[in-house]
C-alpha atoms as a PDB file:
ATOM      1  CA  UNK A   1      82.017  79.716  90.359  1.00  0.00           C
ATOM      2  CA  UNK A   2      83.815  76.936  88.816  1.00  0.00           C
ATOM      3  CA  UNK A   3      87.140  79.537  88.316  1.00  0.00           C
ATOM      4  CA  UNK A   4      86.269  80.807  92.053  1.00  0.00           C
ATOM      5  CA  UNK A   5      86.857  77.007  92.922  1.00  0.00           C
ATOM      6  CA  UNK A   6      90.094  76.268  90.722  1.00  0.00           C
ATOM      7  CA  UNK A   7      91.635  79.135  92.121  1.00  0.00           C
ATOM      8  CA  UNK A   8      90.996  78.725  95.643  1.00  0.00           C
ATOM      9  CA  UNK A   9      92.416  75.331  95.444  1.00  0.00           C
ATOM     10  CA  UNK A  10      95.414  76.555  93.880  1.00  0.00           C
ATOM     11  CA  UNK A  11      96.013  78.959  96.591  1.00  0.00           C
ATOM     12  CA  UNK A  12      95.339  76.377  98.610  1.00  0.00           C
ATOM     13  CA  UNK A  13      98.064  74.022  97.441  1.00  0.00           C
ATOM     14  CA  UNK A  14     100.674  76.874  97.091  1.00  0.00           C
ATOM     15  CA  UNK A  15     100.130  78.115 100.668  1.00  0.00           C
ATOM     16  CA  UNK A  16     100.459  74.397 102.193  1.00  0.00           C
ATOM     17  CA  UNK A  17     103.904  74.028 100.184  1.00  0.00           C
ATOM     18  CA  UNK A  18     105.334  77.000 101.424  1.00  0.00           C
ATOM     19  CA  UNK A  19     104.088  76.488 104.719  1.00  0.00           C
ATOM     20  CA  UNK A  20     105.533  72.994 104.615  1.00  0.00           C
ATOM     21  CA  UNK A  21     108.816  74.310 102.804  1.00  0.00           C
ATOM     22  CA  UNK A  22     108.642  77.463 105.745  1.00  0.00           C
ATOM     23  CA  UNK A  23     111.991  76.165 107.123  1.00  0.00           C
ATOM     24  CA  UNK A  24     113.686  77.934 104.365  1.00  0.00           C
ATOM     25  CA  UNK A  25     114.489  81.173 102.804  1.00  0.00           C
ATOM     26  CA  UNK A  26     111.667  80.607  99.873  1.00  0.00           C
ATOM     27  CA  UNK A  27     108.815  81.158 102.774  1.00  0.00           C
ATOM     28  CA  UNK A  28     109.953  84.728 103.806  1.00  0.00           C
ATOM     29  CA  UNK A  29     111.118  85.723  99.803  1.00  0.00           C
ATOM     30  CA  UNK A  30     107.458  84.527  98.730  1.00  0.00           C
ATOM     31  CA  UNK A  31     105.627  86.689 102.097  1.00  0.00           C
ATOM     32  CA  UNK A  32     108.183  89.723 100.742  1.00  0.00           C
ATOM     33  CA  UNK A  33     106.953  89.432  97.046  1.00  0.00           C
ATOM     34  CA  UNK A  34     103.001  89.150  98.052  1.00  0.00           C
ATOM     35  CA  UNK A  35     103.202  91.743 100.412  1.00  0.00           C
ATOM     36  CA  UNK A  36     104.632  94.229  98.215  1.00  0.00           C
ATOM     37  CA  UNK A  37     101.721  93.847  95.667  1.00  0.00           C
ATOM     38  CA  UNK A  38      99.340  94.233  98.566  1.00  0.00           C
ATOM     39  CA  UNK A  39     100.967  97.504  99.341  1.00  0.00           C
ATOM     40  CA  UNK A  40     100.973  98.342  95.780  1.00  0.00           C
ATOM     41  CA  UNK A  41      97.552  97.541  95.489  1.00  0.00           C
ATOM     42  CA  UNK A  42      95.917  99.591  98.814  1.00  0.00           C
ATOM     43  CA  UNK A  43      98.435 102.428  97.219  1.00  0.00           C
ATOM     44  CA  UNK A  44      96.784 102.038  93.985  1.00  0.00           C
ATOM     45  CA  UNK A  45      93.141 101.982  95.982  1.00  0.00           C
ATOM     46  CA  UNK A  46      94.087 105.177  97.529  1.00  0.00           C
ATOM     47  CA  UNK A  47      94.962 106.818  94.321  1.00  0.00           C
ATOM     48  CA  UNK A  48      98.522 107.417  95.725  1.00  0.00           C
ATOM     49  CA  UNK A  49     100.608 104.399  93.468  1.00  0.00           C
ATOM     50  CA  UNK A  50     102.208 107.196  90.845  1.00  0.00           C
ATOM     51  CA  UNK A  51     103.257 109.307  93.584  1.00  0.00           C
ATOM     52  CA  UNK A  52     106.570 107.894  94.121  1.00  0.00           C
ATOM     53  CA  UNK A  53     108.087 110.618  97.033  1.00  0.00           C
ATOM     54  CA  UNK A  54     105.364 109.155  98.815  1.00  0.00           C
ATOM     55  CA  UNK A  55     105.434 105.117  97.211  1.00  0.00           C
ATOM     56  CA  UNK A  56     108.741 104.231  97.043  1.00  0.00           C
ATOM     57  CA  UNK A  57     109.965 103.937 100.371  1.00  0.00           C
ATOM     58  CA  UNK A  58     107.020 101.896 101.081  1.00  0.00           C
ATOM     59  CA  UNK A  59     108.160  99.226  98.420  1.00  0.00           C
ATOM     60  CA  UNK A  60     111.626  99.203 100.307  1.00  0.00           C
ATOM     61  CA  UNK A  61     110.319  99.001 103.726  1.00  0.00           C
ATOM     62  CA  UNK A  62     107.676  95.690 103.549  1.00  0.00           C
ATOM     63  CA  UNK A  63     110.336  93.337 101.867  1.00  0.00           C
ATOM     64  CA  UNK A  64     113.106  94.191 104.627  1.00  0.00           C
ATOM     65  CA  UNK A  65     111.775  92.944 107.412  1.00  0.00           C
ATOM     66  CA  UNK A  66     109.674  89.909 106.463  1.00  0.00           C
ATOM     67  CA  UNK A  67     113.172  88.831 105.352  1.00  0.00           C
ATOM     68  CA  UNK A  68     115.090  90.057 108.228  1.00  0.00           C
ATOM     69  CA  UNK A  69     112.985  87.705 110.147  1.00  0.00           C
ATOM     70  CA  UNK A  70     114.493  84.558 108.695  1.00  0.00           C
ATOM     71  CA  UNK A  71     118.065  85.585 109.782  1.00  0.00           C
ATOM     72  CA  UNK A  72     117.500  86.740 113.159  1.00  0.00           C
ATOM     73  CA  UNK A  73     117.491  84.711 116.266  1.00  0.00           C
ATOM     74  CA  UNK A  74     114.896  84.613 118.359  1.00  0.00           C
ATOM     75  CA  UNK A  75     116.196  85.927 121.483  1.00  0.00           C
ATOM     76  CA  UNK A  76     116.417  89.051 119.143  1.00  0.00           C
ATOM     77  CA  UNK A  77     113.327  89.462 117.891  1.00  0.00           C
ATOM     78  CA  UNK A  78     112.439  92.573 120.055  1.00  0.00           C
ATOM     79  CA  UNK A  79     115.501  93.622 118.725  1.00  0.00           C
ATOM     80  CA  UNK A  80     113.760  93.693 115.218  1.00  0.00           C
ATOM     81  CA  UNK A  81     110.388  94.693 116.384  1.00  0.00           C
ATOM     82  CA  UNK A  82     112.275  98.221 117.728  1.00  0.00           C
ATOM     83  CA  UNK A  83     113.763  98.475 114.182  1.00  0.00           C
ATOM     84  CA  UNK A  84     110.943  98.318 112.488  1.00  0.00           C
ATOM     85  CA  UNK A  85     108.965 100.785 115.099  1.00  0.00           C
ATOM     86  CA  UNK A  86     112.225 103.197 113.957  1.00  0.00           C
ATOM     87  CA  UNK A  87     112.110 102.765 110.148  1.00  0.00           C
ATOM     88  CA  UNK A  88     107.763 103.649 110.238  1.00  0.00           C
ATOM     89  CA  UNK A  89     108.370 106.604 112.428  1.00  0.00           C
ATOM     90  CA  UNK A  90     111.123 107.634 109.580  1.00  0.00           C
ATOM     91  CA  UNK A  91     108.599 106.817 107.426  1.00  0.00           C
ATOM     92  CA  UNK A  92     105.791 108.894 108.678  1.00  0.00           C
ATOM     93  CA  UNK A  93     108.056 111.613 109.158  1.00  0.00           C
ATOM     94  CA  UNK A  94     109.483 111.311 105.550  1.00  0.00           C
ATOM     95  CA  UNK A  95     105.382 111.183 104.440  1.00  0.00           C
ATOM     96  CA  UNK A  96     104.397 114.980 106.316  1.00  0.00           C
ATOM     97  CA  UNK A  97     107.472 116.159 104.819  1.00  0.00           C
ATOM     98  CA  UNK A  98     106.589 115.321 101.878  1.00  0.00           C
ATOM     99  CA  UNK A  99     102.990 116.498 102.470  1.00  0.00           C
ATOM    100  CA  UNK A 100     104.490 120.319 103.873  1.00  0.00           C
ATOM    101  CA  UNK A 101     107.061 121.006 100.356  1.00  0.00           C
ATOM    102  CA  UNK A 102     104.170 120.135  98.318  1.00  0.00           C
ATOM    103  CA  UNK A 103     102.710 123.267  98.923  1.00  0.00           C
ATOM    104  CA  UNK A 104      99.749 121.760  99.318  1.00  0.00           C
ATOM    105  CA  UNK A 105      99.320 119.557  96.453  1.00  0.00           C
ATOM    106  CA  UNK A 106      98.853 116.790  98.495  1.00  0.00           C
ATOM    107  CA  UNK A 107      96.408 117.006 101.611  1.00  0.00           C
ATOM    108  CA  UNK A 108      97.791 115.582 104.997  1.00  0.00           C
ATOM    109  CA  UNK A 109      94.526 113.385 105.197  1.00  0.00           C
ATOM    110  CA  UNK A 110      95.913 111.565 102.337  1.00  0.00           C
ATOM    111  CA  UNK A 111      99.569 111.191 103.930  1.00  0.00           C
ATOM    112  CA  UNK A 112      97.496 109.717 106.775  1.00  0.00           C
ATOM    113  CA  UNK A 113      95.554 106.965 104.747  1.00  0.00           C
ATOM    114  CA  UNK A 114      98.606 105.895 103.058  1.00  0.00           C
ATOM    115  CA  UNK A 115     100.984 105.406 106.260  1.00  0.00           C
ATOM    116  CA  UNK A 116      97.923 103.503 108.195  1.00  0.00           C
ATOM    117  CA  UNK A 117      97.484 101.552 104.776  1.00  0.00           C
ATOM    118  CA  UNK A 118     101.492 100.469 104.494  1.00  0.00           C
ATOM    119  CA  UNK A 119     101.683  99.972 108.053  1.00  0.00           C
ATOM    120  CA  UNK A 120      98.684  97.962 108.263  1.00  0.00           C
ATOM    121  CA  UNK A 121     100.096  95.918 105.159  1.00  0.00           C
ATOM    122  CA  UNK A 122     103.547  95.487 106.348  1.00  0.00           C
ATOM    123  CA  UNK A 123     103.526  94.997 109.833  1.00  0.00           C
ATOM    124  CA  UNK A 124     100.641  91.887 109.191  1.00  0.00           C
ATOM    125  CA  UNK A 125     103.560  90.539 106.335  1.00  0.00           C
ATOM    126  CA  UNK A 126     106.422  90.562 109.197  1.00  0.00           C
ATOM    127  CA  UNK A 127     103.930  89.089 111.677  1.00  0.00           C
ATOM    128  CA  UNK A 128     103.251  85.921 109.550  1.00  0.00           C
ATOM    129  CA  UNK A 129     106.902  85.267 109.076  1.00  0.00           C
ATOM    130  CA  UNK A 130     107.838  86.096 112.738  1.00  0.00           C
ATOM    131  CA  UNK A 131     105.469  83.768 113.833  1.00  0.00           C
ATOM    132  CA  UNK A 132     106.549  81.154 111.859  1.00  0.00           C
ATOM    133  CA  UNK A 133     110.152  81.635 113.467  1.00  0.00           C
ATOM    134  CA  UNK A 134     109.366  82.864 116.933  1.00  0.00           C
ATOM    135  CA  UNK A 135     110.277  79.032 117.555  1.00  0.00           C
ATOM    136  CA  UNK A 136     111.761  77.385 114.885  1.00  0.00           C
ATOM    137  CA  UNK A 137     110.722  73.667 116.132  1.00  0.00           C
ATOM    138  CA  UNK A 138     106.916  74.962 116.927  1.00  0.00           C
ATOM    139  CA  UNK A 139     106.348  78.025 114.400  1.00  0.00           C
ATOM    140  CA  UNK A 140     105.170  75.869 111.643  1.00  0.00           C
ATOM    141  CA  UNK A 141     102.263  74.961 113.498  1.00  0.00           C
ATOM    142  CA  UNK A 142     101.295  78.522 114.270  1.00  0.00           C
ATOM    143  CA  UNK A 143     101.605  79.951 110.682  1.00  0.00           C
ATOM    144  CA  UNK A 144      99.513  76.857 109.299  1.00  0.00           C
ATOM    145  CA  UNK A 145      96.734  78.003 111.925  1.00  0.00           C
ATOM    146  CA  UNK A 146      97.298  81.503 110.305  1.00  0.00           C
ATOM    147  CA  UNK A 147      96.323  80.810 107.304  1.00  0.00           C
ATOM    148  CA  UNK A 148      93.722  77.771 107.383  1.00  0.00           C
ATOM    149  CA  UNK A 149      91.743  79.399 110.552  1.00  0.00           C
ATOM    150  CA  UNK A 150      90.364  82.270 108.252  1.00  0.00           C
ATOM    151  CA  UNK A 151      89.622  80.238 105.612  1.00  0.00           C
ATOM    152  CA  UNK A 152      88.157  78.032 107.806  1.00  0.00           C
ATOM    153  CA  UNK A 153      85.997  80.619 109.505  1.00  0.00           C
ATOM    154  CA  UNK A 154      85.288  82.420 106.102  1.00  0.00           C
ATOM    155  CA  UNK A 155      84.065  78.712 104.513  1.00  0.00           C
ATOM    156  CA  UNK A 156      81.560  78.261 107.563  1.00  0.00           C
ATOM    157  CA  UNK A 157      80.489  82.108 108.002  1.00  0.00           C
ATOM    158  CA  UNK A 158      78.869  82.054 104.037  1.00  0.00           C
ATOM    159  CA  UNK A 159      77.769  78.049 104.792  1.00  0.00           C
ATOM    160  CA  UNK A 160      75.713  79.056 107.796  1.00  0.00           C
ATOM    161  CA  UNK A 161      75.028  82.158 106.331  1.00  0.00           C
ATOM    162  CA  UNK A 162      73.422  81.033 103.201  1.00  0.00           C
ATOM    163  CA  UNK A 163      71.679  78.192 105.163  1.00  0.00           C
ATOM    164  CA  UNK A 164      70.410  80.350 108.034  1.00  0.00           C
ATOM    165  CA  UNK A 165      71.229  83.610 107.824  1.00  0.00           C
ATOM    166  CA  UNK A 166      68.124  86.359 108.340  1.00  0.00           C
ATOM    167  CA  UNK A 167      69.978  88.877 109.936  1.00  0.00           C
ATOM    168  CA  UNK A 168      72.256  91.331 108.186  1.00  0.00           C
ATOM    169  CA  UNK A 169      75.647  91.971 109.937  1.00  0.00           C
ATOM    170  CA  UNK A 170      76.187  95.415 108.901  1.00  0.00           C
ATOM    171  CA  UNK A 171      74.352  96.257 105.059  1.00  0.00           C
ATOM    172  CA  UNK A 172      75.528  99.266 104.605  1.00  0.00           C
ATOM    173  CA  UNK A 173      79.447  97.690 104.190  1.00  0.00           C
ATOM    174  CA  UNK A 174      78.873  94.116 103.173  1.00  0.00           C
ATOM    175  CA  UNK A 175      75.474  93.547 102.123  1.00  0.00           C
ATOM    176  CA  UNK A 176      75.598  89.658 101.957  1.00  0.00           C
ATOM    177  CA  UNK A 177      77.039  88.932 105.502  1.00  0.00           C
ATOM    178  CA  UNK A 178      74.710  87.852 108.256  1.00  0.00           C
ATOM    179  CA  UNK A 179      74.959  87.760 112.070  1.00  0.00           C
ATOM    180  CA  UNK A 180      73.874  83.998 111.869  1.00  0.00           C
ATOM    181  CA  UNK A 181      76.807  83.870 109.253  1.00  0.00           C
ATOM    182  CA  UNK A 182      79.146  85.403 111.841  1.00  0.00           C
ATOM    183  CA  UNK A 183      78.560  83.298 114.475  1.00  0.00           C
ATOM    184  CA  UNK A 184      78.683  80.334 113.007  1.00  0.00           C
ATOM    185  CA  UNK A 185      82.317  81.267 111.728  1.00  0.00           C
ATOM    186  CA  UNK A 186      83.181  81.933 115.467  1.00  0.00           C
ATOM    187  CA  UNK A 187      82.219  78.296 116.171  1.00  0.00           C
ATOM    188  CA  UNK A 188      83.677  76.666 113.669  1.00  0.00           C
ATOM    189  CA  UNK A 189      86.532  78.436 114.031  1.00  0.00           C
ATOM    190  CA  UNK A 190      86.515  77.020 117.273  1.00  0.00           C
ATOM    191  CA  UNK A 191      86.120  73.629 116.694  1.00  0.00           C
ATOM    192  CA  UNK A 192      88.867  73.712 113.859  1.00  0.00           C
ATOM    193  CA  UNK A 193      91.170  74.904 115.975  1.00  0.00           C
ATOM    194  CA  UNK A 194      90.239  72.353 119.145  1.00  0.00           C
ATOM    195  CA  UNK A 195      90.401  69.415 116.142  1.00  0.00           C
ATOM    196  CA  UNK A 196      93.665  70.973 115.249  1.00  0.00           C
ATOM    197  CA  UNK A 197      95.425  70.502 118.287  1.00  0.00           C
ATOM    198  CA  UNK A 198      94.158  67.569 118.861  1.00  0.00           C
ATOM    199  CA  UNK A 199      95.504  65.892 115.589  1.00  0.00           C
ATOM    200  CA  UNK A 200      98.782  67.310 116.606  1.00  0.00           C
ATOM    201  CA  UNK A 201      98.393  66.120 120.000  1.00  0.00           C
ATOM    202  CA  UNK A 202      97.945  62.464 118.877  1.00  0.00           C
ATOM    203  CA  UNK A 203     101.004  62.580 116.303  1.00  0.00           C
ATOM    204  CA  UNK A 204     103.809  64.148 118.159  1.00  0.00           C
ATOM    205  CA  UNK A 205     104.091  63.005 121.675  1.00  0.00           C
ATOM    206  CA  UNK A 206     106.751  65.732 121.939  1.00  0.00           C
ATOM    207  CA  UNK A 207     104.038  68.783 121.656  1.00  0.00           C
ATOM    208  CA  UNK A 208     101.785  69.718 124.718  1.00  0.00           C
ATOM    209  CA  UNK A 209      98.594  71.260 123.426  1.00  0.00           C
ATOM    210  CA  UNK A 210      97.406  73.931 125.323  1.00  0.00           C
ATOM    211  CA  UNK A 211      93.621  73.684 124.039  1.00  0.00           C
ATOM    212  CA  UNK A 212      92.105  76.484 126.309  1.00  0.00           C
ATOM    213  CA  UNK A 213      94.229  78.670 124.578  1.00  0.00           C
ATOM    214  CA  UNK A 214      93.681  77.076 121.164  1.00  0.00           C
ATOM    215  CA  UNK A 215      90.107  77.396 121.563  1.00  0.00           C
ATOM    216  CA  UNK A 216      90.301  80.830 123.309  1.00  0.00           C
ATOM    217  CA  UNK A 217      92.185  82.102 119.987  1.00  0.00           C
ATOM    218  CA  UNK A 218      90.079  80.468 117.440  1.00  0.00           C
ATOM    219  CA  UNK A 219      87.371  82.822 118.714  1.00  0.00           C
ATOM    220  CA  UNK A 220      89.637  85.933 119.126  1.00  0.00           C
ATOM    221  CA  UNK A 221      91.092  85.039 115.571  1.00  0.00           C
ATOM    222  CA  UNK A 222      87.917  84.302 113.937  1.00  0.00           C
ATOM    223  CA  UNK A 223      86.029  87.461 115.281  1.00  0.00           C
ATOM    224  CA  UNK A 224      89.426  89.737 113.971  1.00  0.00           C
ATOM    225  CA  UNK A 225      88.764  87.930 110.194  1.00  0.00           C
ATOM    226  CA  UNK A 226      85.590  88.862 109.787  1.00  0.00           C
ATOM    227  CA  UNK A 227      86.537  92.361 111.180  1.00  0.00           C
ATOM    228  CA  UNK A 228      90.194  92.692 108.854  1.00  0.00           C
ATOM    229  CA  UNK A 229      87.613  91.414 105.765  1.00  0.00           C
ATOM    230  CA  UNK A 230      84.920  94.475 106.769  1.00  0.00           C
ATOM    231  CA  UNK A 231      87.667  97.160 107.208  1.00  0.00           C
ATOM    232  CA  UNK A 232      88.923  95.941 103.503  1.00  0.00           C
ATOM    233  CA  UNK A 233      85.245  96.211 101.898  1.00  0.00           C
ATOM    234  CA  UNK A 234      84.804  99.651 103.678  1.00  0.00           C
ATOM    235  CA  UNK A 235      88.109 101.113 102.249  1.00  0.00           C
ATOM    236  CA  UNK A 236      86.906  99.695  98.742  1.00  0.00           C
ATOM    237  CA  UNK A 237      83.644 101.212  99.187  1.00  0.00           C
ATOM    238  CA  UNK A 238      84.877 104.371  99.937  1.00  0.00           C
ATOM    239  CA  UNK A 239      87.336 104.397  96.963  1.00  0.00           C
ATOM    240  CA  UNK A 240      85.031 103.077  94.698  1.00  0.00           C
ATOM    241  CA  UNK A 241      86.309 100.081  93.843  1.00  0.00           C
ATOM    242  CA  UNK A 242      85.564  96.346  93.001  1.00  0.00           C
ATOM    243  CA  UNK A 243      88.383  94.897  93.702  1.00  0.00           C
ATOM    244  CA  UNK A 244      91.903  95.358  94.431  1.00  0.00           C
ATOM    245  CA  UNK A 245      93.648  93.874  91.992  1.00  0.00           C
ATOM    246  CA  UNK A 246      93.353  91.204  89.489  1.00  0.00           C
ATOM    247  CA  UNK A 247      95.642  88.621  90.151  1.00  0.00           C
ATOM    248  CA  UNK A 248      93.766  85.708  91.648  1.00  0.00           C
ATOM    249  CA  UNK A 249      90.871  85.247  88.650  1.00  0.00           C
ATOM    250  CA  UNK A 250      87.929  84.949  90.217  1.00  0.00           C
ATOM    251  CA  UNK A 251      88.768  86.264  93.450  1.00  0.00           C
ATOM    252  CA  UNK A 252      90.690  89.391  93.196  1.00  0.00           C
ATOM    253  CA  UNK A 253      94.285  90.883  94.239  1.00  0.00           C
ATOM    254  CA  UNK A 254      95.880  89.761  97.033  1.00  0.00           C
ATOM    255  CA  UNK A 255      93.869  92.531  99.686  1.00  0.00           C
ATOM    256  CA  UNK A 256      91.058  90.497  98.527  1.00  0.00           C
ATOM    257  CA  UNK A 257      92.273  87.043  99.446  1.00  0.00           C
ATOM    258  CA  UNK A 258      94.384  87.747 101.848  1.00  0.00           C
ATOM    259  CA  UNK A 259      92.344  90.623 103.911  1.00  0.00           C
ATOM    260  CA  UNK A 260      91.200  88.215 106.766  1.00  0.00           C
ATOM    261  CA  UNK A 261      94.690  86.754 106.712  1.00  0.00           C
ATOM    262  CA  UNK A 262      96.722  89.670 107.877  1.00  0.00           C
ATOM    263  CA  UNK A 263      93.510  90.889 110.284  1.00  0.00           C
ATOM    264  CA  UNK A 264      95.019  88.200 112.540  1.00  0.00           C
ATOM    265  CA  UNK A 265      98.937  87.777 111.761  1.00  0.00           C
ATOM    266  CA  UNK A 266      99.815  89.983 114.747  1.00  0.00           C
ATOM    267  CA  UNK A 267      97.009  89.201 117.047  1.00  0.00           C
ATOM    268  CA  UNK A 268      98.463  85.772 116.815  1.00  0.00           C
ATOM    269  CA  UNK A 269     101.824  86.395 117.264  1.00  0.00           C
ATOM    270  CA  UNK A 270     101.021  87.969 120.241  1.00  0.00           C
ATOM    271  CA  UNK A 271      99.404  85.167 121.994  1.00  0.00           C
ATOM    272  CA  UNK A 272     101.968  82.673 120.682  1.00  0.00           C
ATOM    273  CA  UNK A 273     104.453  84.746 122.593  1.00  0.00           C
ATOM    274  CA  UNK A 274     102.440  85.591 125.796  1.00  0.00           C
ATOM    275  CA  UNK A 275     100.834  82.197 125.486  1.00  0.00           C
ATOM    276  CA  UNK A 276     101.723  79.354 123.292  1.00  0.00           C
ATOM    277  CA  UNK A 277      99.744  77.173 122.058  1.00  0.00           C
ATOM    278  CA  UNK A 278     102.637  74.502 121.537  1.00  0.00           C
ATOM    279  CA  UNK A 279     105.316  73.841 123.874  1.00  0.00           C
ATOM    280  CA  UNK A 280     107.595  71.178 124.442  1.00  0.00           C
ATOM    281  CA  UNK A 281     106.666  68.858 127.185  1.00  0.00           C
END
């Protein structure tokens, strides 16, 4: 427990510096670096990481674009999206290839696992540096809220959970997770969120806080963590695994820490574009 806690805190710490530090090239290098161990992790979990035909163009693909997001304008962001749509159908293309001269070697249900894992991976990597620079005045604010909104919801979920939880959510993939867990992450999730945009509210006289939205997506977002943390226990149930890596002691690889975290990267940079939070007044 007590490594569980010294750990978490460090992560803690490291994600608040480079959230703080976001207005520079070290944010998107550090996203590129973590999300490339992710993908070589769910790789690894799907038994497909020594297969390099079918690895190595995923190791060039998540860096690119996290990065690419730093340098591009805004206005051009669509721009980027459509590149990115290109390079994964090239990529899934490049993957049944593969999957057709291996005469079959390798089955095309496994060419489908690994192009939904990458994908999954890297588009949730590019989302939490788009986000960030959507608006380069506002998009610190939204990237903060991505990462302390699933911690928040995952601290109150075992909380409530472990104080009043009778009802399992669903056993047969996470045994210790309760519905009274779950909805008490929704709410507090909530309330963070409302508290959230209030404190930035009463600091910056510049910012209008749209708090129906805010509260509106700390319920979407807080639902979709819990969700992105069941789909990451199912695949390691299926593949017989612990854990996906080792490099967080106590708490895993980065699937493990981060799982909740890219659940709601895109969802979020969704509504920040459709609706945002944070505008100028």
């Amino acid at each position: 427990m007590k490594k569980r806690v010294i750990t978490s805190a460090a992560i803690l710490l490291a994600m608040l510096l480079l959230v703080i530090f976001s207005n520079f090239i070290v944010y998107p290098v550090a996203v590129s670096v973590v999300a490339v161990i992710a993908v070589f992790e769910m790789l690894r979990a799907l038994g497909a990481h020594k297969e390099l035909l079918l690895s190595a163009p995923a190791y060039l693909l998540t860096p690119a674009f996290p990065i690419a997001a730093f340098f591009v304008k805004s206005e051009n962001f669509m721009k980027l999206l459509l590149a990115l749509a290109a390079c994964f159908f090239v990529y899934i293309f490049w993957l049944m290839a593969v999957c057709v001269f291996s005469k079959g070697r390798i089955a095309f249900s496994k060419v489908g696992e690994i192009f939904a894992a990458v994908t999954y991976v890297s588009v949730s990597f590019t989302s939490l540096t788009l986000v960030r620079y959507i608006d380069r005045e506002y998009g610190i604010f939204f990237v903060f809220l991505a990462f302390m909104l699933p911690w928040t919801c995952d601290v109150s979920a075992y909380v409530v959970g472990s104080l009043f939880g009778k009802h399992k959510l669903i056993p047969e993939v996470s045994p210790k997770k309760t519905v009274e867990g779950a909805i008490g992450g929704i709410l507090f999730s909530a309330l963070f969120c409302f508290v959230y945009g209030l404190a930035i509210d009463l600091l910056l006289e510049s910012v209008r806080v749209n708090y129906l939205v805010l509260i509106l997506l700390g319920v979407i977002l807080s639902v979709v963590a819990q969700l992105g943390d069941l789909i990451a226990s199912v695949i390691k149930r299926e593949h017989g695994i612990k854990d996906y890596g080792r490099l967080f002691p106590g708490h895993g690889g980065v699937m493990d820490r981060f799982d909740s975290v890219l659940a709601i990267s895109t969802i979020m940079l969704i509504v920040c574009i459709i609706f945002p939070p944070f505008t100028s007044i």
